[in-house]
PDB file of N, CA and C in Angstrom:
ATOM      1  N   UNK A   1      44.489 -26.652 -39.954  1.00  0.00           N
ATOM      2  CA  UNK A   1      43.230 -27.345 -39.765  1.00  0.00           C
ATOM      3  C   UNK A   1      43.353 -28.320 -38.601  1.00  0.00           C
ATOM      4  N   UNK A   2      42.349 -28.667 -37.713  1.00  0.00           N
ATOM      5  CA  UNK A   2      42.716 -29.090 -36.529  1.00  0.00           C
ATOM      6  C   UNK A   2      42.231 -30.433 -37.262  1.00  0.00           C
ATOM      7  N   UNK A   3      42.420 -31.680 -36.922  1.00  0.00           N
ATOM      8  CA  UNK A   3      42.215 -33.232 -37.189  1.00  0.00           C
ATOM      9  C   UNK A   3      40.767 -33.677 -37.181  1.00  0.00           C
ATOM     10  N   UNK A   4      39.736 -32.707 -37.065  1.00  0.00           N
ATOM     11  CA  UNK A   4      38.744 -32.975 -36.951  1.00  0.00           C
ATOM     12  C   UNK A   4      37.901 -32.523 -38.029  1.00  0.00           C
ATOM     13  N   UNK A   5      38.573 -31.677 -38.924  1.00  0.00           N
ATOM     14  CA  UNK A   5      38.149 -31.170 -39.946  1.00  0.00           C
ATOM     15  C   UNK A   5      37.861 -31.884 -40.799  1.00  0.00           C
ATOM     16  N   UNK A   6      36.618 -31.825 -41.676  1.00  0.00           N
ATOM     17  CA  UNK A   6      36.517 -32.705 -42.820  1.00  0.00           C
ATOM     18  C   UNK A   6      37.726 -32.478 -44.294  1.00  0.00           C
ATOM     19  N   UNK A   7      37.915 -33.183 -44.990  1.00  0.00           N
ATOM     20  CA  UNK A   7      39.009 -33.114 -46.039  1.00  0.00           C
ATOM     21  C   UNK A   7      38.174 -32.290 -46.953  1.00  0.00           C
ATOM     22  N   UNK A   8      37.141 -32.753 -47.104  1.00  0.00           N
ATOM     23  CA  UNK A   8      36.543 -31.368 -47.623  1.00  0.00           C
ATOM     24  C   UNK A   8      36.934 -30.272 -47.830  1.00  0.00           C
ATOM     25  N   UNK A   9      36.520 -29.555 -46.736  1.00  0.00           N
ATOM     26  CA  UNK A   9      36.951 -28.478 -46.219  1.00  0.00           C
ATOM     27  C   UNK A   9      38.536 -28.175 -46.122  1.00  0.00           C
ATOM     28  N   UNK A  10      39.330 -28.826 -46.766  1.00  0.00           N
ATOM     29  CA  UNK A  10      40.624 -28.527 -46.714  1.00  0.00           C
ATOM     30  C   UNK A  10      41.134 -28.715 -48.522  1.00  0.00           C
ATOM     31  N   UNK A  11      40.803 -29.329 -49.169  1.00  0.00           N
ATOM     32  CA  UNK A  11      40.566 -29.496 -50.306  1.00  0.00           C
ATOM     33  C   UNK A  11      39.975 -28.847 -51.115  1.00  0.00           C
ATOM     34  N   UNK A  12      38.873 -27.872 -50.675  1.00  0.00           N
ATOM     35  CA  UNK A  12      38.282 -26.911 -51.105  1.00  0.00           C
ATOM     36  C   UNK A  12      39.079 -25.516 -50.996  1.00  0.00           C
ATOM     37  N   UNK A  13      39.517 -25.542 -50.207  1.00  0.00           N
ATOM     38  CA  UNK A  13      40.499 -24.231 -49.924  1.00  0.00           C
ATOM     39  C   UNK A  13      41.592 -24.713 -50.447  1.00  0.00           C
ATOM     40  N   UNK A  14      41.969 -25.201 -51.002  1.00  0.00           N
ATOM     41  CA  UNK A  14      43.538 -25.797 -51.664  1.00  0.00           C
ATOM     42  C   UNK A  14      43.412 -25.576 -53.544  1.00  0.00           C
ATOM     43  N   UNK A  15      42.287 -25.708 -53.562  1.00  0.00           N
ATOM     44  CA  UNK A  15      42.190 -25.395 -55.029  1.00  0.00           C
ATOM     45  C   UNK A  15      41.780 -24.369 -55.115  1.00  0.00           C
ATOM     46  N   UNK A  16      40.743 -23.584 -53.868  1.00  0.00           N
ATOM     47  CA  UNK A  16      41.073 -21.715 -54.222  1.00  0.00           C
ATOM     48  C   UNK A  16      42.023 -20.972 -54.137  1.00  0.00           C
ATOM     49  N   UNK A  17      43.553 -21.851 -53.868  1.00  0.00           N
ATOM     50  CA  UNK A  17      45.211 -21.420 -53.344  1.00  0.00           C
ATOM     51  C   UNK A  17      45.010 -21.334 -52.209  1.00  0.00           C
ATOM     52  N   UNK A  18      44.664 -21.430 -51.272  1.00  0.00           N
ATOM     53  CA  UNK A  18      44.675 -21.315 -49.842  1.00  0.00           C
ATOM     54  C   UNK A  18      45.728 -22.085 -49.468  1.00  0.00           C
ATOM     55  N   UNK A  19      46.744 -21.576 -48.840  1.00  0.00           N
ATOM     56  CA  UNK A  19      47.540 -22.304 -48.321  1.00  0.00           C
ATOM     57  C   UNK A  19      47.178 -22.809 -46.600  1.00  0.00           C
ATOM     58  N   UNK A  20      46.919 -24.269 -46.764  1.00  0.00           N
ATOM     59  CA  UNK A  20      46.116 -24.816 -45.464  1.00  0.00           C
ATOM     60  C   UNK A  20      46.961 -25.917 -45.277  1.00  0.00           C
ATOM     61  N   UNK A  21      47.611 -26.053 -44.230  1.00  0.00           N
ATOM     62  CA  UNK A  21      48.187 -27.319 -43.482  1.00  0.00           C
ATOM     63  C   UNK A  21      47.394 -27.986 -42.449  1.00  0.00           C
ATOM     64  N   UNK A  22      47.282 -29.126 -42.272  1.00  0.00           N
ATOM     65  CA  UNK A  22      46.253 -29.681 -41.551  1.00  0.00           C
ATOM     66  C   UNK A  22      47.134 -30.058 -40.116  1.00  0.00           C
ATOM     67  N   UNK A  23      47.025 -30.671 -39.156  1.00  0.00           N
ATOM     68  CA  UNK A  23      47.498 -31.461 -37.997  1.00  0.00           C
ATOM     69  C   UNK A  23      48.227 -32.376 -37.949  1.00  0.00           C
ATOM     70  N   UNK A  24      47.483 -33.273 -38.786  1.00  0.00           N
ATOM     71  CA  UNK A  24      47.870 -34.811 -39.663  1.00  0.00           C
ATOM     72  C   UNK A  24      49.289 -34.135 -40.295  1.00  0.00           C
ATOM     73  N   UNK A  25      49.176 -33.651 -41.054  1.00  0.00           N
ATOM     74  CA  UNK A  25      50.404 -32.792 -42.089  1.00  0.00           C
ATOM     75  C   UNK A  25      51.763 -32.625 -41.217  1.00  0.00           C
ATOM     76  N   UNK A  26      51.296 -32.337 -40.446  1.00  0.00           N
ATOM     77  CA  UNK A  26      52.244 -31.168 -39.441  1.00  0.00           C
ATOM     78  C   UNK A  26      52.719 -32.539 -37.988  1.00  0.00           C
ATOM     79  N   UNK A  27      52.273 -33.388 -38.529  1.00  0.00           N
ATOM     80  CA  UNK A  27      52.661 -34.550 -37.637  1.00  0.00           C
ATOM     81  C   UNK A  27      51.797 -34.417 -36.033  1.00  0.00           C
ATOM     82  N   UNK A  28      50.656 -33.757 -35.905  1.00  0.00           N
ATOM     83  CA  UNK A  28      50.119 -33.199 -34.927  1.00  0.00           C
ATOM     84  C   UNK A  28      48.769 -33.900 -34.559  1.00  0.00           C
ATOM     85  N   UNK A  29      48.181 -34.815 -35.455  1.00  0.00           N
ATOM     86  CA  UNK A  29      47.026 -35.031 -35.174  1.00  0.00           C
ATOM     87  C   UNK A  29      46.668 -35.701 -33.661  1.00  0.00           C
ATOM     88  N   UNK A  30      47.416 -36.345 -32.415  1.00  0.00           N
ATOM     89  CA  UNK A  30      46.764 -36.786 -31.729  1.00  0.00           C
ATOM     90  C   UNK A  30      47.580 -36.063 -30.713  1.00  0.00           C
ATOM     91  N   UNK A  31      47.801 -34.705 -31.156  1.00  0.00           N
ATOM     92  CA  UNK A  31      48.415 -33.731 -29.878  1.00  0.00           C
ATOM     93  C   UNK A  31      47.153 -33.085 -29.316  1.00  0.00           C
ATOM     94  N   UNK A  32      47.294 -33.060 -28.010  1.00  0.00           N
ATOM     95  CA  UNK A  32      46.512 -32.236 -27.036  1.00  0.00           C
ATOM     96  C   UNK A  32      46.101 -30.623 -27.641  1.00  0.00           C
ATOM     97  N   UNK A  33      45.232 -30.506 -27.451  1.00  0.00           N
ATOM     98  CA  UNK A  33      44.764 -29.391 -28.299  1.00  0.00           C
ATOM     99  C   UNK A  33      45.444 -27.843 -27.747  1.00  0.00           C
ATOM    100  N   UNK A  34      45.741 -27.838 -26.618  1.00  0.00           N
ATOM    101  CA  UNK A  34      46.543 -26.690 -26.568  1.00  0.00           C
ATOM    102  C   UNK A  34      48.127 -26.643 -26.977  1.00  0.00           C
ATOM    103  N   UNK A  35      48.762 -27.649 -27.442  1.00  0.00           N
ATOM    104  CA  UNK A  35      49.936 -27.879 -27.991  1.00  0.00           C
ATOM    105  C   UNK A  35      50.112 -27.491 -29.389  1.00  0.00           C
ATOM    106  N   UNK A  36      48.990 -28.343 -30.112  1.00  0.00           N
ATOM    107  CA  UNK A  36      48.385 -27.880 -31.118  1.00  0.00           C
ATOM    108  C   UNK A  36      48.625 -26.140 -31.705  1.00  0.00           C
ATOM    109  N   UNK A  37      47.755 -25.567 -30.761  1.00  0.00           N
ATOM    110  CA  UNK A  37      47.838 -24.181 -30.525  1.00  0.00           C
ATOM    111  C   UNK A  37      48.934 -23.557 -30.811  1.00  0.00           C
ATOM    112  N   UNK A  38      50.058 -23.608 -29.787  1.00  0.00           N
ATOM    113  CA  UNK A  38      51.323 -23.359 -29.502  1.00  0.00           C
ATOM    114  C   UNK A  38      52.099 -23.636 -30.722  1.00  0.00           C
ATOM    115  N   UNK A  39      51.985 -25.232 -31.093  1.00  0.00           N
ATOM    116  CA  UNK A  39      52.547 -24.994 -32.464  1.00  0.00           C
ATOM    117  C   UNK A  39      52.020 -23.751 -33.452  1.00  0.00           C
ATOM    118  N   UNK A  40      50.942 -23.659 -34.011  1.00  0.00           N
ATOM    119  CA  UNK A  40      49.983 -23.119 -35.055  1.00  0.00           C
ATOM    120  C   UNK A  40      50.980 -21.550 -34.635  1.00  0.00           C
ATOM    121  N   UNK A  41      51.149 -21.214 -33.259  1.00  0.00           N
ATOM    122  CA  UNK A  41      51.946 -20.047 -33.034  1.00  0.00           C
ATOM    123  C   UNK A  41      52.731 -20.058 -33.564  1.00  0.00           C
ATOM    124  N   UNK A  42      53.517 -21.054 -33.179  1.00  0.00           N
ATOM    125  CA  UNK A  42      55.199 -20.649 -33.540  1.00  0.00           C
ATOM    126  C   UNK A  42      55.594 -20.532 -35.003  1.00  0.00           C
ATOM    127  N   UNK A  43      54.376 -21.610 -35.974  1.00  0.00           N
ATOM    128  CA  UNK A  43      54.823 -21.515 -37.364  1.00  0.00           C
ATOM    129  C   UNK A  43      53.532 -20.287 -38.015  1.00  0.00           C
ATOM    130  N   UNK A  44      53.290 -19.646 -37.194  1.00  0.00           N
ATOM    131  CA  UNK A  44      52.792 -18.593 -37.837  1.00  0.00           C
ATOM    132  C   UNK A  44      51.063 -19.130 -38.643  1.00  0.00           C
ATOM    133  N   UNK A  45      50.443 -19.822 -37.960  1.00  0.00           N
ATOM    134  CA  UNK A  45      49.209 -20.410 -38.547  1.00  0.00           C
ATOM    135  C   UNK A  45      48.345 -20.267 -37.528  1.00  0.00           C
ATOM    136  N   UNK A  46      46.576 -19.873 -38.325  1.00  0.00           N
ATOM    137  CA  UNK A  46      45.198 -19.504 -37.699  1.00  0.00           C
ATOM    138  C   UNK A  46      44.997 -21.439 -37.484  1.00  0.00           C
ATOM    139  N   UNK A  47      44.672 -21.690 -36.454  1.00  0.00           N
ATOM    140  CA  UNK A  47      43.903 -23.059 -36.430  1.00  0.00           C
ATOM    141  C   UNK A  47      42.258 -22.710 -36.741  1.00  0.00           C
ATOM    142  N   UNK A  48      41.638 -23.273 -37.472  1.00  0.00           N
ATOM    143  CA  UNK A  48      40.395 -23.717 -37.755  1.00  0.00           C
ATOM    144  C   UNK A  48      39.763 -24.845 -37.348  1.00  0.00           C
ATOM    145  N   UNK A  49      38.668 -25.188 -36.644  1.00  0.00           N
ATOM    146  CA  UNK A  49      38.544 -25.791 -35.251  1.00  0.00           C
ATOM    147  C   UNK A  49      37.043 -26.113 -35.560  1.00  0.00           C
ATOM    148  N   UNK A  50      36.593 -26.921 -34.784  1.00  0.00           N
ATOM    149  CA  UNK A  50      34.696 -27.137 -34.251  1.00  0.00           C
ATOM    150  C   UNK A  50      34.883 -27.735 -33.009  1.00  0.00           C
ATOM    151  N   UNK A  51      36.044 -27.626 -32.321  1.00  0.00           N
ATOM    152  CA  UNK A  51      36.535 -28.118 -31.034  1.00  0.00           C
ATOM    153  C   UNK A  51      36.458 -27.278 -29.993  1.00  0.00           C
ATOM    154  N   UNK A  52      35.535 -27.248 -29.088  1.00  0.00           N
ATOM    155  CA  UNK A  52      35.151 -25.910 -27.848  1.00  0.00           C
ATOM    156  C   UNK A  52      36.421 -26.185 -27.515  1.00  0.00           C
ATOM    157  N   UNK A  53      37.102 -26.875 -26.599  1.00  0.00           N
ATOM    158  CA  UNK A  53      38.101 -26.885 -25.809  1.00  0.00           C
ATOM    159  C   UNK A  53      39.521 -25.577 -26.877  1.00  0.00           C
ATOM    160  N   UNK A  54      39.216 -25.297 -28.268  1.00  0.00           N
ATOM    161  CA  UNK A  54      40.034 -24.452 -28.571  1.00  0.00           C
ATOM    162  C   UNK A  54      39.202 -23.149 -28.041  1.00  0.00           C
ATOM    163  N   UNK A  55      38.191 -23.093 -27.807  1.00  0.00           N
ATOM    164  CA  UNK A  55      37.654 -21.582 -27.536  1.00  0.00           C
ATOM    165  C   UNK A  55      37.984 -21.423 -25.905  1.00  0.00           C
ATOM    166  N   UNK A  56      37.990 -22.372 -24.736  1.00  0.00           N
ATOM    167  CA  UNK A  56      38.310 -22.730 -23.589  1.00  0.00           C
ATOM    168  C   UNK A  56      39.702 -21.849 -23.377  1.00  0.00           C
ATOM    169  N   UNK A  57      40.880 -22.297 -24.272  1.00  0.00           N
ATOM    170  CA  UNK A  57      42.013 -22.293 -24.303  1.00  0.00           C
ATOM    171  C   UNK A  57      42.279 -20.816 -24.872  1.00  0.00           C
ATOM    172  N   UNK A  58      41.779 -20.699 -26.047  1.00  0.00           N
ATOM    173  CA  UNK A  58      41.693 -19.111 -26.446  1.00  0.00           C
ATOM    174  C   UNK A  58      41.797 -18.493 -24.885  1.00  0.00           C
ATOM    175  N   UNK A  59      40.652 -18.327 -24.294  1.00  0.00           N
ATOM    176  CA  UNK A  59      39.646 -17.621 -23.435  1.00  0.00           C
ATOM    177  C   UNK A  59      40.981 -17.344 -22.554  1.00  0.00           C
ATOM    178  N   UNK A  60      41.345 -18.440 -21.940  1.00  0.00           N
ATOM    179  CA  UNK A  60      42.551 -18.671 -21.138  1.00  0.00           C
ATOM    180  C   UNK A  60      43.513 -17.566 -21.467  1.00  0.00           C
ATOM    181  N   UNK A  61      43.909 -17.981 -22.262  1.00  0.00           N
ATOM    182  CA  UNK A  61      45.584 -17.696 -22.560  1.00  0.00           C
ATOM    183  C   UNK A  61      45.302 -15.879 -23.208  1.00  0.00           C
ATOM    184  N   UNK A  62      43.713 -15.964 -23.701  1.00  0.00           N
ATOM    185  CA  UNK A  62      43.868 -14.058 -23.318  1.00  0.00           C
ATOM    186  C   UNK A  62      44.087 -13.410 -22.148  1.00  0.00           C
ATOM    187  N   UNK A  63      43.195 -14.373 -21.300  1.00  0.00           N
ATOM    188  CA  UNK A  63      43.121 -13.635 -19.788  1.00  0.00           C
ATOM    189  C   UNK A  63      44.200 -13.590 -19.539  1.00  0.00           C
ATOM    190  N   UNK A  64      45.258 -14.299 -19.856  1.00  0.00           N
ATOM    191  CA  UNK A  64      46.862 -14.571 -18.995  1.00  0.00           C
ATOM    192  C   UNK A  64      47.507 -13.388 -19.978  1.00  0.00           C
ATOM    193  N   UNK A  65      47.425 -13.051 -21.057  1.00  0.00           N
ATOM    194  CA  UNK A  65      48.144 -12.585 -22.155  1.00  0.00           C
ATOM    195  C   UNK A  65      49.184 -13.191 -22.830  1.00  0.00           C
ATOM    196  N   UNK A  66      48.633 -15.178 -22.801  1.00  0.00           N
ATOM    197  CA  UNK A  66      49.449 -15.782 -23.462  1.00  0.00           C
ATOM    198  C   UNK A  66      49.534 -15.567 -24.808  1.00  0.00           C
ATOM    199  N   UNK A  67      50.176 -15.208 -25.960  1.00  0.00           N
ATOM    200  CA  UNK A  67      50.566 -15.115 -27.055  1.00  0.00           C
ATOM    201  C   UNK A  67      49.727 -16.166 -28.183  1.00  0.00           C
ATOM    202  N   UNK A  68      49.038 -16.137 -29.067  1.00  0.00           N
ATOM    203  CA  UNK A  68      48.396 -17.239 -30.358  1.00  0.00           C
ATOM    204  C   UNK A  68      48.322 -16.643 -31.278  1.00  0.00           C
ATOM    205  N   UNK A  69      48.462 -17.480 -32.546  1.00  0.00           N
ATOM    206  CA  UNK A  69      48.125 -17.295 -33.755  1.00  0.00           C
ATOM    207  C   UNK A  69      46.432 -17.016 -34.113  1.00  0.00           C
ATOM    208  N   UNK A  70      45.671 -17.326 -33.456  1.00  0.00           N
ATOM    209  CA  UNK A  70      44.347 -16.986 -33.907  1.00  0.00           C
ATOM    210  C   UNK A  70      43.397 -18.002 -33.804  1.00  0.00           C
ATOM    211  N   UNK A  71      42.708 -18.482 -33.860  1.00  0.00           N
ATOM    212  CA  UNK A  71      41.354 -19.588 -33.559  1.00  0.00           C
ATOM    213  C   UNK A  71      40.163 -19.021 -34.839  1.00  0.00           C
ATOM    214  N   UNK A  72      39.919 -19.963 -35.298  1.00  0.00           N
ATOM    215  CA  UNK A  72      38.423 -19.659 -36.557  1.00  0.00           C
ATOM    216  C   UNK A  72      37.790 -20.891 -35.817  1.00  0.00           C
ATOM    217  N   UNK A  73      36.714 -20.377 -35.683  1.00  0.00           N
ATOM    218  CA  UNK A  73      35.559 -21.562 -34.808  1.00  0.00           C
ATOM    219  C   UNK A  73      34.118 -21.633 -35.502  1.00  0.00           C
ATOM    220  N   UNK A  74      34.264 -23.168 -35.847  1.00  0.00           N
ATOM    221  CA  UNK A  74      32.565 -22.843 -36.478  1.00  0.00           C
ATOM    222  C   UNK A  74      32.016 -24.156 -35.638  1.00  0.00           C
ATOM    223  N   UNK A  75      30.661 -23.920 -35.584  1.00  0.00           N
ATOM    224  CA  UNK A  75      30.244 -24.840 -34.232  1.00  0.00           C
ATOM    225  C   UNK A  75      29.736 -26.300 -35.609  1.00  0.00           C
ATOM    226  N   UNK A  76      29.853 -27.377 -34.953  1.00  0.00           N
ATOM    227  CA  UNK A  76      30.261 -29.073 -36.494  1.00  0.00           C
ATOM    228  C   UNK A  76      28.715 -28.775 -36.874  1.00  0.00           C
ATOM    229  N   UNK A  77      29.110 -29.169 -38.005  1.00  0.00           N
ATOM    230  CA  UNK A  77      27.398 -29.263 -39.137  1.00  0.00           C
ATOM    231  C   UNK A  77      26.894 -27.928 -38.661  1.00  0.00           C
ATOM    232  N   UNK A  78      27.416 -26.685 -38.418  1.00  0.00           N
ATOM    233  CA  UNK A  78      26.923 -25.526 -38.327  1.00  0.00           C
ATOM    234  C   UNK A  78      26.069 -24.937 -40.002  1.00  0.00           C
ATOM    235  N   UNK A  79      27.324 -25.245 -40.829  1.00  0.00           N
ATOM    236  CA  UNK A  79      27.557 -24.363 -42.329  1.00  0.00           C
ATOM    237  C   UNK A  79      27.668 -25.644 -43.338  1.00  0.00           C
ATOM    238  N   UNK A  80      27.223 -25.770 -44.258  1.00  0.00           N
ATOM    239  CA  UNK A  80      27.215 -26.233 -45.382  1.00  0.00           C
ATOM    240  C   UNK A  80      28.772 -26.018 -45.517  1.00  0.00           C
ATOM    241  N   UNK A  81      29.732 -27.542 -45.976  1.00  0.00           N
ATOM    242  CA  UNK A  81      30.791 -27.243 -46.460  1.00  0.00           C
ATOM    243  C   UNK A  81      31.091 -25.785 -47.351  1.00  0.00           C
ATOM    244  N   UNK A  82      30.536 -25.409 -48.370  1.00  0.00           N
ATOM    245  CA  UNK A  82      31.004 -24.755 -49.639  1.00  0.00           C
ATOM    246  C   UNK A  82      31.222 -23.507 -48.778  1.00  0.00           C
ATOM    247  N   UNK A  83      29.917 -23.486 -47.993  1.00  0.00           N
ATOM    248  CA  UNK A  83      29.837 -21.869 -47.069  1.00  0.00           C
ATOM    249  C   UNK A  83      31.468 -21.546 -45.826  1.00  0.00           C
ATOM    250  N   UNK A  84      31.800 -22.778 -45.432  1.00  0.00           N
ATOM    251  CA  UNK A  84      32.769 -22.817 -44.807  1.00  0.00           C
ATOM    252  C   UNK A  84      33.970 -22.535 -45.619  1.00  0.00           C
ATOM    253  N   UNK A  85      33.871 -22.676 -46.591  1.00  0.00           N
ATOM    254  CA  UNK A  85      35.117 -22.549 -47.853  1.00  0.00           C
ATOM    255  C   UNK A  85      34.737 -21.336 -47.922  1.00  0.00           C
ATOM    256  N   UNK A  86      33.776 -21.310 -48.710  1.00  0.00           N
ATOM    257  CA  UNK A  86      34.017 -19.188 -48.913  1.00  0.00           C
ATOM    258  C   UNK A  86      34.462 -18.477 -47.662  1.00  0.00           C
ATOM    259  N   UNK A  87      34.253 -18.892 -46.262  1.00  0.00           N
ATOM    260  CA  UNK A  87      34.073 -17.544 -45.426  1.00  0.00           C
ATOM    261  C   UNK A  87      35.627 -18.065 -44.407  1.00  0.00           C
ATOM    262  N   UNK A  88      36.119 -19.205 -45.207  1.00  0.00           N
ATOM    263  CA  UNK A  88      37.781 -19.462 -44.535  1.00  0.00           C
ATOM    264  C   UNK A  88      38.698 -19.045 -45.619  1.00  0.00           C
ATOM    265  N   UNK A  89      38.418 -19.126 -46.959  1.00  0.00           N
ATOM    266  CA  UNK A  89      38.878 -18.620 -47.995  1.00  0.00           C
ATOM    267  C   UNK A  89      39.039 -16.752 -47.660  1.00  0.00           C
ATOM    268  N   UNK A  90      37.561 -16.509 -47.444  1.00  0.00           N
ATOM    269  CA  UNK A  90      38.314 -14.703 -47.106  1.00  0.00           C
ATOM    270  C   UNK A  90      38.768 -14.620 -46.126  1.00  0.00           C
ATOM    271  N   UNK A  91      38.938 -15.177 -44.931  1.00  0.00           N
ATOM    272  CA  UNK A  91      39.857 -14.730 -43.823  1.00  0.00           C
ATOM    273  C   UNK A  91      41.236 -14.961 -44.737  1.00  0.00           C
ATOM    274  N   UNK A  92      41.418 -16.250 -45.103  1.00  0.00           N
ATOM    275  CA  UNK A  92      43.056 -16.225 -45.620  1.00  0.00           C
ATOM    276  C   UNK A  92      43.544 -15.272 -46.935  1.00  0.00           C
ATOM    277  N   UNK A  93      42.354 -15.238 -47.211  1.00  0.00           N
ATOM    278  CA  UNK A  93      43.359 -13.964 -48.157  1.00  0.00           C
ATOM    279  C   UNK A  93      42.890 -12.487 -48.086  1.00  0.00           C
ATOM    280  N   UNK A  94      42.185 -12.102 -46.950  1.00  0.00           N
ATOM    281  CA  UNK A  94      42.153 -11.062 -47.047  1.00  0.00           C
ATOM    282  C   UNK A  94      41.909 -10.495 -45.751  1.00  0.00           C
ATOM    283  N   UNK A  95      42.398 -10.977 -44.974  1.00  0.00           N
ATOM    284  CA  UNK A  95      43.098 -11.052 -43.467  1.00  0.00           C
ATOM    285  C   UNK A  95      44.665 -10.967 -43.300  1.00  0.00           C
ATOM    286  N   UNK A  96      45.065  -9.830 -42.600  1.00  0.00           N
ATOM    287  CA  UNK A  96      46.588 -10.113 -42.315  1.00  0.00           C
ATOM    288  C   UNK A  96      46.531 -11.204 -41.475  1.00  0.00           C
ATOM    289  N   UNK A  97      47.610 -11.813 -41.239  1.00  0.00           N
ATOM    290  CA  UNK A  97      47.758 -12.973 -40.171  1.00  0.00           C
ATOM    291  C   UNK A  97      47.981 -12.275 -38.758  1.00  0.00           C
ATOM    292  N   UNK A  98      48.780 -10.778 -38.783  1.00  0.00           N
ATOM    293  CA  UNK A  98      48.699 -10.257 -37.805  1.00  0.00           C
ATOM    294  C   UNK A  98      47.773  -9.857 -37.163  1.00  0.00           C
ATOM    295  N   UNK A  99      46.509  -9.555 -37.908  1.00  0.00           N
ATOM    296  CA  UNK A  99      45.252  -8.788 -37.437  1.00  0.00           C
ATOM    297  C   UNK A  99      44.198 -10.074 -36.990  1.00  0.00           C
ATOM    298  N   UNK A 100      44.886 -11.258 -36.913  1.00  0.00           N
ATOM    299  CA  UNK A 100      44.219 -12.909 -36.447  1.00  0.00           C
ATOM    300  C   UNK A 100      44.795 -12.727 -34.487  1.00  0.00           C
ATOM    301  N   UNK A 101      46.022 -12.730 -34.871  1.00  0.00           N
ATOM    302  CA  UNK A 101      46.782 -12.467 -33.302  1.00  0.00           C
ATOM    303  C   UNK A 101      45.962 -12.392 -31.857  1.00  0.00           C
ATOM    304  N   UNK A 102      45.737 -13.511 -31.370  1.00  0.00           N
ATOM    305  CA  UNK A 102      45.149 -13.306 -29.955  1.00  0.00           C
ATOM    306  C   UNK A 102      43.488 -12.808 -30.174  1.00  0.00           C
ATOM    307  N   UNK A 103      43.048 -13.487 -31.512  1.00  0.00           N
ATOM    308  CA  UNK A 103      41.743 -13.199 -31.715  1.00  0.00           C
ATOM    309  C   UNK A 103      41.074 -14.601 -32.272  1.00  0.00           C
ATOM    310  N   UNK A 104      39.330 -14.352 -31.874  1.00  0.00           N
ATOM    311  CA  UNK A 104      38.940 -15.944 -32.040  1.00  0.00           C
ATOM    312  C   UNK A 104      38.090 -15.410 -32.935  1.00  0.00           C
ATOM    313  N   UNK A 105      37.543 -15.454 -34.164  1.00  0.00           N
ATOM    314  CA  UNK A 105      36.893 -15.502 -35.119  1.00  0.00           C
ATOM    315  C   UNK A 105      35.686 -16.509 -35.073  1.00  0.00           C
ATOM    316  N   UNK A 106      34.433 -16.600 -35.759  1.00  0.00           N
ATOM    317  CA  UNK A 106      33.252 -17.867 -35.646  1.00  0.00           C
ATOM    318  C   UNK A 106      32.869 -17.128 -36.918  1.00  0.00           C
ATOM    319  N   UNK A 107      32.339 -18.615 -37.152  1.00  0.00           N
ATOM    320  CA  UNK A 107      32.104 -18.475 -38.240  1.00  0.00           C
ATOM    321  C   UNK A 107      30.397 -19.149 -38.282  1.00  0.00           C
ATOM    322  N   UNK A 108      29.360 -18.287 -38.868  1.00  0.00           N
ATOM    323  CA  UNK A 108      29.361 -17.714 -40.446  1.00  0.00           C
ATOM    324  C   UNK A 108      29.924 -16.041 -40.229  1.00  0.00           C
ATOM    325  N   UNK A 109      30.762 -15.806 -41.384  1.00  0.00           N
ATOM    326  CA  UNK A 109      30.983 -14.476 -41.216  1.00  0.00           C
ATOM    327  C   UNK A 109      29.905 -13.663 -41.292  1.00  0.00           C
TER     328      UNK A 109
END
């Protein structure tokens, strides 16, 4: 979850088992958002975002064929929390993490 996320939305997916690490968690919250990224790669995690500059960076690093874990983008106060829980809840469990790979997802599904 990128630092901008409401707890909500992370709390809600934690009691449907979703296993969700946030930024804050991960000691990351006031990292530059493409670092961010890079981490979310290396430990094998989709960032979930309302931050354009992650869709910027996506965009980028396809054109280059830089390597990511995945981007879920919902544009802020797009979705009713609960709706954001159901439709991040089925990416994580019924999404490989591989089939996320160098792909940007938006959300409402």
């Amino acid at each position: 979850m990128d630092h901008h996320i409401r707890s909500a939305v992370t709390n809600g997916l934690r009691r449907r088992g979703a296993d969700v690490l946030t930024a804050d968690e991960d000691g990351h919250a006031r990292t530059p958002d493409d670092r961010v990224l890079r981490r979310a790669t290396q430990i094998g995690r989709v960032v979930f975002t309302h931050d354009t500059d992650y869709l910027a960076i996506a965009h980028q690093w396809q054109a280059i064929g830089q390597e990511f874990a995945g981007v879920v983008f919902v544009h802020q106060e797009a979705l009713p929390i609960a709706k954001m829980i159901d439709d991040l809840e089925l990416i994580a469990k019924a999404t490989d993490p591989e089939d996320m790979r160098n792909r940007v997802e938006f959300l409402p599904l």
